[in-house]
Protein backbone atom coordinates (compact mmCIF):
# COMPACT_ATOMS: atom_id res chain seq x y z
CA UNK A 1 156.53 189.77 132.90
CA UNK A 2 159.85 190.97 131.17
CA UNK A 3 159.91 194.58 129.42
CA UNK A 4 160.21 194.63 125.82
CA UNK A 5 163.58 196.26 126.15
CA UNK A 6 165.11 193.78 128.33
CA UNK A 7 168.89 194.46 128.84
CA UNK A 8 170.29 191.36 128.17
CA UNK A 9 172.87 190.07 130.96
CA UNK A 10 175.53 186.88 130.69
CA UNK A 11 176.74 185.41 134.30
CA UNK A 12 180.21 184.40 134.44
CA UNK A 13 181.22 182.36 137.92
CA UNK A 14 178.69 180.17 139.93
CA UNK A 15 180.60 179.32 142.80
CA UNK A 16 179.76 181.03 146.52
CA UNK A 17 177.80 183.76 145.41
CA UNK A 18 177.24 183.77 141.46
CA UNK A 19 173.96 182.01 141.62
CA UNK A 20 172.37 184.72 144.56
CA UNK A 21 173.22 187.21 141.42
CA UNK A 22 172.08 184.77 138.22
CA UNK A 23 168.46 184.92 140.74
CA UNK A 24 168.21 188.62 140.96
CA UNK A 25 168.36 189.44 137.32
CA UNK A 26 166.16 186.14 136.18
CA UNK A 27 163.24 188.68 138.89
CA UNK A 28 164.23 191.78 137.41
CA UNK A 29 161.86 192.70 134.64
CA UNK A 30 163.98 194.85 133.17
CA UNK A 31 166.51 192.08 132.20
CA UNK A 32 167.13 188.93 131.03
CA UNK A 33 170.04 186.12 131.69
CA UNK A 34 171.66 185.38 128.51
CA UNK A 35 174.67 182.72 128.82
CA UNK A 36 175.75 181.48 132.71
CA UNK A 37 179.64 180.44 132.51
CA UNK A 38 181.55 178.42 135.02
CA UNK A 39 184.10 176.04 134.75
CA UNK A 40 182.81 173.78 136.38
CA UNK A 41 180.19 171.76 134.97
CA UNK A 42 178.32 170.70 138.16
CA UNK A 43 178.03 174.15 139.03
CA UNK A 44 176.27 174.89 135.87
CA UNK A 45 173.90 172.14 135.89
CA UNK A 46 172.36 173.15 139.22
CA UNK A 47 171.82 176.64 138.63
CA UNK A 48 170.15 175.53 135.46
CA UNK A 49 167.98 173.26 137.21
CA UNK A 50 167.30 175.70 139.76
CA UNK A 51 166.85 178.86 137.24
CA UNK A 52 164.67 176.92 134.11
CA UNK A 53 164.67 180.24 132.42
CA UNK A 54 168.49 179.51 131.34
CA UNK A 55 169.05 178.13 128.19
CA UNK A 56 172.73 178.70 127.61
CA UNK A 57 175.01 177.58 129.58
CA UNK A 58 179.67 177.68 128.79
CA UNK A 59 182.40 176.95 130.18
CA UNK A 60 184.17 179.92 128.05
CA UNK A 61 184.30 183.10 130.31
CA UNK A 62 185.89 185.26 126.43
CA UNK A 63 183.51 183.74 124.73
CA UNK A 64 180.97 185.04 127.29
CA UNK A 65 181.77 188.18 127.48
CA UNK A 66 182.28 188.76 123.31
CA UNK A 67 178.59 187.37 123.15
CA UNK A 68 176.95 190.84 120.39
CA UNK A 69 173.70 189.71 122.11
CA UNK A 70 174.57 190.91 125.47
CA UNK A 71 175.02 194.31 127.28
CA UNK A 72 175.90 193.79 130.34
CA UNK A 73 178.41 191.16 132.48
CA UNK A 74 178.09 190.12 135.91
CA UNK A 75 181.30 188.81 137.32
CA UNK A 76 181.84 186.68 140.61
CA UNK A 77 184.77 184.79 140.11
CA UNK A 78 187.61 184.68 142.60
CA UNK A 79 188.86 187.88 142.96
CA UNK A 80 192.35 187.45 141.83
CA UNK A 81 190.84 186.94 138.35
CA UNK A 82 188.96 190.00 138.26
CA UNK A 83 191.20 192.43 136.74
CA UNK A 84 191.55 190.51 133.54
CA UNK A 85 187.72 189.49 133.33
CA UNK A 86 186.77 193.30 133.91
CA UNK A 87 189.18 194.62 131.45
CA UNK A 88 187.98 192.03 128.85
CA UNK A 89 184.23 192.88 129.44
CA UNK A 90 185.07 196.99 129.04
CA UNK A 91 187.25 196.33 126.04
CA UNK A 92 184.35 194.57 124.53
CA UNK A 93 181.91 197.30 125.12
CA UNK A 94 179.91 195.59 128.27
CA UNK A 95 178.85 197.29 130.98
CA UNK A 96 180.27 195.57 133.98
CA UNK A 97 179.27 194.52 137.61
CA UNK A 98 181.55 192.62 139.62
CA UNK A 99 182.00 191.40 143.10
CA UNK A 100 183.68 193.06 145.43
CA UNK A 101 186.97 193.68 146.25
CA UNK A 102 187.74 195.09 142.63
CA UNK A 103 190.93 193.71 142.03
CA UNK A 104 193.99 192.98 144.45
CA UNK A 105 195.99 195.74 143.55
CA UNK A 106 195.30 199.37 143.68
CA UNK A 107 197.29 200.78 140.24
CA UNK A 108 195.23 198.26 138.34
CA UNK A 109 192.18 199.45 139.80
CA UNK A 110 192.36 202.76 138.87
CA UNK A 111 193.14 201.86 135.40
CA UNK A 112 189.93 199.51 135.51
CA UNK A 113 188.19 203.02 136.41
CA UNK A 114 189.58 204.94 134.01
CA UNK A 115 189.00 202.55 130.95
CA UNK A 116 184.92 202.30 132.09
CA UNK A 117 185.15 206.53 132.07
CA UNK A 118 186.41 206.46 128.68
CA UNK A 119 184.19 204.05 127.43
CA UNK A 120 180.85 205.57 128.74
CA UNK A 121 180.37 202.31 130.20
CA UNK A 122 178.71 201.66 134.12
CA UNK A 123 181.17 199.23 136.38
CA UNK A 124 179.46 198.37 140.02
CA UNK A 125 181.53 196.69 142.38
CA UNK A 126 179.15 194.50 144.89
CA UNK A 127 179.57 196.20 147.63
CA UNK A 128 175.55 194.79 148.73
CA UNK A 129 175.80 196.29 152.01
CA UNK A 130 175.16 199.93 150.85
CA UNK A 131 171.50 198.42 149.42
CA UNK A 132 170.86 197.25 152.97
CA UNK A 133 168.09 199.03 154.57
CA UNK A 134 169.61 198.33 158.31
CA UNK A 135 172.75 199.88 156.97
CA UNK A 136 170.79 203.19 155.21
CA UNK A 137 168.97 203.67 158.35
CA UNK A 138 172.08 203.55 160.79
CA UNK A 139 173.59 206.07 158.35
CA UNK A 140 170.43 208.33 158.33
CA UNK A 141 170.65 207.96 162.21
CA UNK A 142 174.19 209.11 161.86
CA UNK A 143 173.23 211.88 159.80
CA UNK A 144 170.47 213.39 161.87
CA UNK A 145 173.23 213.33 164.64
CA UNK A 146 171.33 211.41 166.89
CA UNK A 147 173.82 209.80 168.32
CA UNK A 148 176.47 212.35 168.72
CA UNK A 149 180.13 212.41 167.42
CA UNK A 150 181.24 209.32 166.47
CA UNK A 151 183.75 207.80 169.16
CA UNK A 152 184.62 204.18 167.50
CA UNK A 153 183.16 201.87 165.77
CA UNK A 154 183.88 197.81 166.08
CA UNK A 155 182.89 195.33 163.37
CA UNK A 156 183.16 191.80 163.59
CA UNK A 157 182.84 189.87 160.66
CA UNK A 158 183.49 185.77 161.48
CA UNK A 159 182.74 182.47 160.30
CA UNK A 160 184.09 178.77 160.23
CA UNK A 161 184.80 179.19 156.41
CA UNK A 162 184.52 179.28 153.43
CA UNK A 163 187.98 179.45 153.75
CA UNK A 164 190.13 181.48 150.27
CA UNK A 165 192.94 180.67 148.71
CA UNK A 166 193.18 184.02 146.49
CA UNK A 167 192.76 186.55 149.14
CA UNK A 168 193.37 186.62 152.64
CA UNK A 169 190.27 187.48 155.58
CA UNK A 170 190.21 190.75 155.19
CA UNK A 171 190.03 191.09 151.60
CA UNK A 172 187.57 188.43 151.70
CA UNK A 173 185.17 189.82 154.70
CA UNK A 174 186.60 193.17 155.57
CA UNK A 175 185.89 194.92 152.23
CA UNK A 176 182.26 194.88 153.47
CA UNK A 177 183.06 196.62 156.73
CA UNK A 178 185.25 198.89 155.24
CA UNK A 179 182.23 199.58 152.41
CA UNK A 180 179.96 200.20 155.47
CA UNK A 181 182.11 202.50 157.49
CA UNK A 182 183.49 204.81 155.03
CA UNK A 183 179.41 205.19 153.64
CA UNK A 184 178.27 206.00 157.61
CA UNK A 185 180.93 208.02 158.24
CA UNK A 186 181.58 210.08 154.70
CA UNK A 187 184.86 209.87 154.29
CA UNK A 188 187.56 208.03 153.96
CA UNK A 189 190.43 206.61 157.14
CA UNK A 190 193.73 208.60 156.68
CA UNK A 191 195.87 205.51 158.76
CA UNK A 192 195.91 201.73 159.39
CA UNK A 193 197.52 199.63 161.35
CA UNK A 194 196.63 195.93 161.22
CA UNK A 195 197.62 192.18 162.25
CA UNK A 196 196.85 188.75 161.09
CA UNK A 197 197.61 185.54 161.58
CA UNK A 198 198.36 182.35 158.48
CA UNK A 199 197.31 178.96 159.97
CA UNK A 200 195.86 177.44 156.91
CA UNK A 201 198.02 178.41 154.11
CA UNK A 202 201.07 180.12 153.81
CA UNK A 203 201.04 183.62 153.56
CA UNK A 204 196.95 184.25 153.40
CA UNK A 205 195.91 185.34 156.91
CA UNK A 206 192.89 183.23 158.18
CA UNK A 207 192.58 186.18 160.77
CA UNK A 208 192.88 189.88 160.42
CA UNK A 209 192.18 192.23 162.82
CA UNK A 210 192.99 196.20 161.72
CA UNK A 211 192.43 199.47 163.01
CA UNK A 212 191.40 202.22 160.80
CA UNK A 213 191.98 206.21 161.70
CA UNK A 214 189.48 208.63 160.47
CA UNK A 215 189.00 212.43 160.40
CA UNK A 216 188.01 213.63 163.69
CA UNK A 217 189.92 210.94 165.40
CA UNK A 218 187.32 208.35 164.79
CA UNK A 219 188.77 204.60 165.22
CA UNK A 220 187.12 201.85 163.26
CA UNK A 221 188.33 198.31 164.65
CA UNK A 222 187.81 195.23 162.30
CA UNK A 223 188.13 191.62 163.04
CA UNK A 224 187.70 189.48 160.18
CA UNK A 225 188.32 185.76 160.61
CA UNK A 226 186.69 182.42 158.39
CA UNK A 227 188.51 180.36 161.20
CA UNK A 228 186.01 180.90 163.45
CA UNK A 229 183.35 178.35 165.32
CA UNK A 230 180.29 181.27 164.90
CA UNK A 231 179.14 182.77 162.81
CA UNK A 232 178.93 186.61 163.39
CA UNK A 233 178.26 189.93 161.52
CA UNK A 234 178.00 192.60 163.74
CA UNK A 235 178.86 196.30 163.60
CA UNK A 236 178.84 198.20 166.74
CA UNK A 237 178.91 202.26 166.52
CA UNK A 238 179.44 203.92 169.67
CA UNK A 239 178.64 207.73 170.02
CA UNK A 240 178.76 210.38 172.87
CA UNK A 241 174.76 210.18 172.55
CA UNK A 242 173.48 206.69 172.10
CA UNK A 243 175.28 203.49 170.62
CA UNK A 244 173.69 201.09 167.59
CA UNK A 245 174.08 197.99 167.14
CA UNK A 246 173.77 196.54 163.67
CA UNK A 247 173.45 192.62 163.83
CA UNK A 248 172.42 191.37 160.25
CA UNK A 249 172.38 187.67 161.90
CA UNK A 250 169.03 189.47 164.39
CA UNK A 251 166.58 189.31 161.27
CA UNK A 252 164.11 190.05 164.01
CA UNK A 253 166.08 193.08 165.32
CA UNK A 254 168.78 194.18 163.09
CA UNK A 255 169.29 197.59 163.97
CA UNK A 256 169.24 198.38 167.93
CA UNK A 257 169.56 201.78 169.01
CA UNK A 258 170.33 201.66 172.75
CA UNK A 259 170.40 205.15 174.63
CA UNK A 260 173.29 205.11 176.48
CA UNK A 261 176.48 207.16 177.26
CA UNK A 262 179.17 208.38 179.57
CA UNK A 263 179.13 211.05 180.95
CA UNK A 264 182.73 211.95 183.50
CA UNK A 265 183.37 214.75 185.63
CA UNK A 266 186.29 215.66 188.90
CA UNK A 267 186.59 217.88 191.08
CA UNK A 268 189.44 219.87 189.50
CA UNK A 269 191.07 220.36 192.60
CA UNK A 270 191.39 216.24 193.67
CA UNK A 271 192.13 215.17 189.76
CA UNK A 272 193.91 212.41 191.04
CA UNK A 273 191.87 211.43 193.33
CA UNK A 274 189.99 208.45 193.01
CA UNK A 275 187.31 209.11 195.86
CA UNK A 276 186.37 212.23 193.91
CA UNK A 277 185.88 210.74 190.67
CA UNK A 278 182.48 210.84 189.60
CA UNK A 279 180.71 208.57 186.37
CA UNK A 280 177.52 208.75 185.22
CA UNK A 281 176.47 206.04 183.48
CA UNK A 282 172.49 206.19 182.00
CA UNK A 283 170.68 202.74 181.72
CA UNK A 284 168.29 204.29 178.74
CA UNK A 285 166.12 202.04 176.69
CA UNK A 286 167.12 199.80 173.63
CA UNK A 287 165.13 201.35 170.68
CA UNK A 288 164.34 198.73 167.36
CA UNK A 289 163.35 200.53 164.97
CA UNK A 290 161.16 198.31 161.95
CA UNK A 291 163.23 197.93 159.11
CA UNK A 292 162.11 197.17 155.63
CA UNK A 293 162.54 197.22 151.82
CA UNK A 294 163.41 193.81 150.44
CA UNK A 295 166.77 191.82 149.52
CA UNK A 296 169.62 194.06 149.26
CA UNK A 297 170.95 191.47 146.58
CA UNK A 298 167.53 192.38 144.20
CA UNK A 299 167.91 195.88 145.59
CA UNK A 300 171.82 195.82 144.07
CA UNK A 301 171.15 194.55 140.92
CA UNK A 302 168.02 196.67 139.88
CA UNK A 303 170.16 199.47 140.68
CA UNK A 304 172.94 198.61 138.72
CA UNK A 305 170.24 198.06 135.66
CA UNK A 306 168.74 200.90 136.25
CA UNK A 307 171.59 203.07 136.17
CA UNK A 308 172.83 201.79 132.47
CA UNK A 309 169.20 202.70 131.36
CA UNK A 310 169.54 206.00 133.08
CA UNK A 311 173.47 206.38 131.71
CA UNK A 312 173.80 207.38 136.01
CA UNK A 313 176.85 206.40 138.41
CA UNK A 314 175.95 203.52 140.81
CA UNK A 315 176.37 204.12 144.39
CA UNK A 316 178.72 201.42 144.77
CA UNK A 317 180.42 202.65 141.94
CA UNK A 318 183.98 201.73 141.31
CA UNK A 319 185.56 204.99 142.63
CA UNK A 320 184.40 203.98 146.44
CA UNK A 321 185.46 200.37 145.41
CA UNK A 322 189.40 201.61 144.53
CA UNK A 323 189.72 203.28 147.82
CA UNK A 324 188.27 200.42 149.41
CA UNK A 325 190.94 198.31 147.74
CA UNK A 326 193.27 201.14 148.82
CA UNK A 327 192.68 200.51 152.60
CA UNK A 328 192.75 196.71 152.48
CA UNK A 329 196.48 197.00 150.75
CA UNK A 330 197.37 199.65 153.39
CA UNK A 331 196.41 197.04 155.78
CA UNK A 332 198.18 194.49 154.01
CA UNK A 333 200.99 196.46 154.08
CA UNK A 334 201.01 197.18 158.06
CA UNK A 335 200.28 193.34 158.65
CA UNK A 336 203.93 192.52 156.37
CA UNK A 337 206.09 195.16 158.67
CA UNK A 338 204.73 194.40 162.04
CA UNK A 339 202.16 196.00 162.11
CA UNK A 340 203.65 199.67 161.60
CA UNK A 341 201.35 202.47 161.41
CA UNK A 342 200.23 202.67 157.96
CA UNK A 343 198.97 206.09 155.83
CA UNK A 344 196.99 205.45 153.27
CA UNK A 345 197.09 207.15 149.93
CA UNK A 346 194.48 208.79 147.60
């Protein structure tokens, strides 16, 4: 049953994604869907059916968002339009949540930021993976330093489409990685270098893979790719401890904490020597811890409601989102001058 104060929400994109959104806020009981835009009428006719609760339905995305009945507008449009749509719903006194990446450029971002802090106003970037309990217990496991420093960490994000046309892989895919890392880890990569490959359409790499430096010489390898035959979305940290394996494919087992390292030692005085090279390699056990707490989509949205009622910053707030969106054009960058070493700028 809805609250009497339901914050009233309008929808605006149905493609890929929009409807997983339009779902989570039609079981919140804290809001209600107001208007669902596309522009695409088949689109809207089968989240209607789907969602009976809607009753208004446009193919006007200004319209939409000037709607006095609504507070709040959920954006998941193709990315290159989501400066204009964001700076349309903040002008207009909306709070804002939007799918990730922000925007494809970094200046515009930060103005995006700036507007929301000068308006009062929440903007949440989906960034879905920090509402994933796998993902919060990894980072709790890196926390408790479990696993030891942090030596690299590989993350494979792949799939035979849906293929973009506005973005390349690793703004598409990689943004998630990149939203995972930087939350295990703390901080922010200082450097980039990064590679990809065009084979569908000119100029919007179908394969990325990039390298990411962080404090402490921590390396953070990501290989995004929608021109792929599996389907795979897999992070792997490996520590001087124990490794994890985060597998969000393994809804049986999606965390796997296996306890095994490497442990080297010479004799100083035959350094060279391969007979006197010594490795220690531990079996250990594979630990799977049981992970639970619901959909990290439902999760995402009754935070972001919550935190207009509470007037609170989201965790996947749009300061986190920028330097994400800082990283992918640093990468970007590296992939248009072969593949120089890359700093990236805060």
């Amino acid at each position: 049953m809805k609250s009497a104060n339901s914050l009233k929400i309008n929808c605006i994109g149905l493609g890929h994604w929009g409807p997983n959104l339009v779902r989570a806020i039609d079981s919140n009981r804290h809001a209600v869907i107001g208007t669902v835009c596309d522009n695409n009428p088949d689109r809207l006719a089968v989240v209607r059916q789907n969602i009976p609760t809607i009753t208004n339905i446009s193919t006007d995305a200004l319209a939409t968002i000037n709607d006095p009945e609504c507070g709040a507008i959920v954006i998941a449009t193709p990315t290159e339009t989501h400066l204009s749509l964001v700076r349309a719903a903040l002008e207009a006194g909306k709070h804002v949540f939007v799918e990730k990446p922000l925007s494809l450029n970094v200046n515009e971002s930060v103005n995006l930021v700036n507007l929301a802090r000068e308006k009062k106003l929440v903007l949440a970037v989906g960034h879905v993976f920090l509402f994933n309990k796998g993902v919060l217990a990894i980072r709790d496991l890196i926390a408790s330093g479990e696993i030891g420093k942090i030596n690299y960490i590989f993350a494979t994000r792949t799939n035979f489409g849906p293929v973009r046309t506005d973005c390349n892989a690793l703004w598409d895919l990689g943004s998630h990685d990149l939203s995972i890392i930087n939350f295990w880890i703390g901080t922010n990569p200082v450097s980039t270098t990064a590679r990809g490959q065009a084979f569908l359409n000119p100029d919007i790499e179908d394969i990325v893979v990039a390298s990411y430096t962080y404090p402490g010489s921590i390396l953070a390898c990501i290989h995004a790719s929608w021109l792929n035959p599996s389907k795979v979305r897999q992070i792997m940290v490996v520590g001087q401890k124990k490794m994890v394996i985060f597998d969000d494919m393994n809804l049986n087992a999606p965390v796997q904490i296996i306890s095994k390292s490497m442990n080297q030692a010479r004799f100083p005085e035959y350094v060279d020597s391969i007979g006197t090279f010594r490795m220690s390699i531990p079996q250990g056990e594979i630990t799977i811890p049981q992970i639970k707490g619901g959909e990290p989509v439902a999760n995402q949205m009754a935070h972001f409601i919550d935190c207009i009622f509470e007037q609170k910053k989201p965790i996947n707030n749009a300061d986190i989102a920028v330097d994400v969106v800082r990283q992918l054009a640093a990468a970007e960058e590296s992939m248009k001058n072969q593949s120089i070493l890359t700093d990236i700028k805060y």
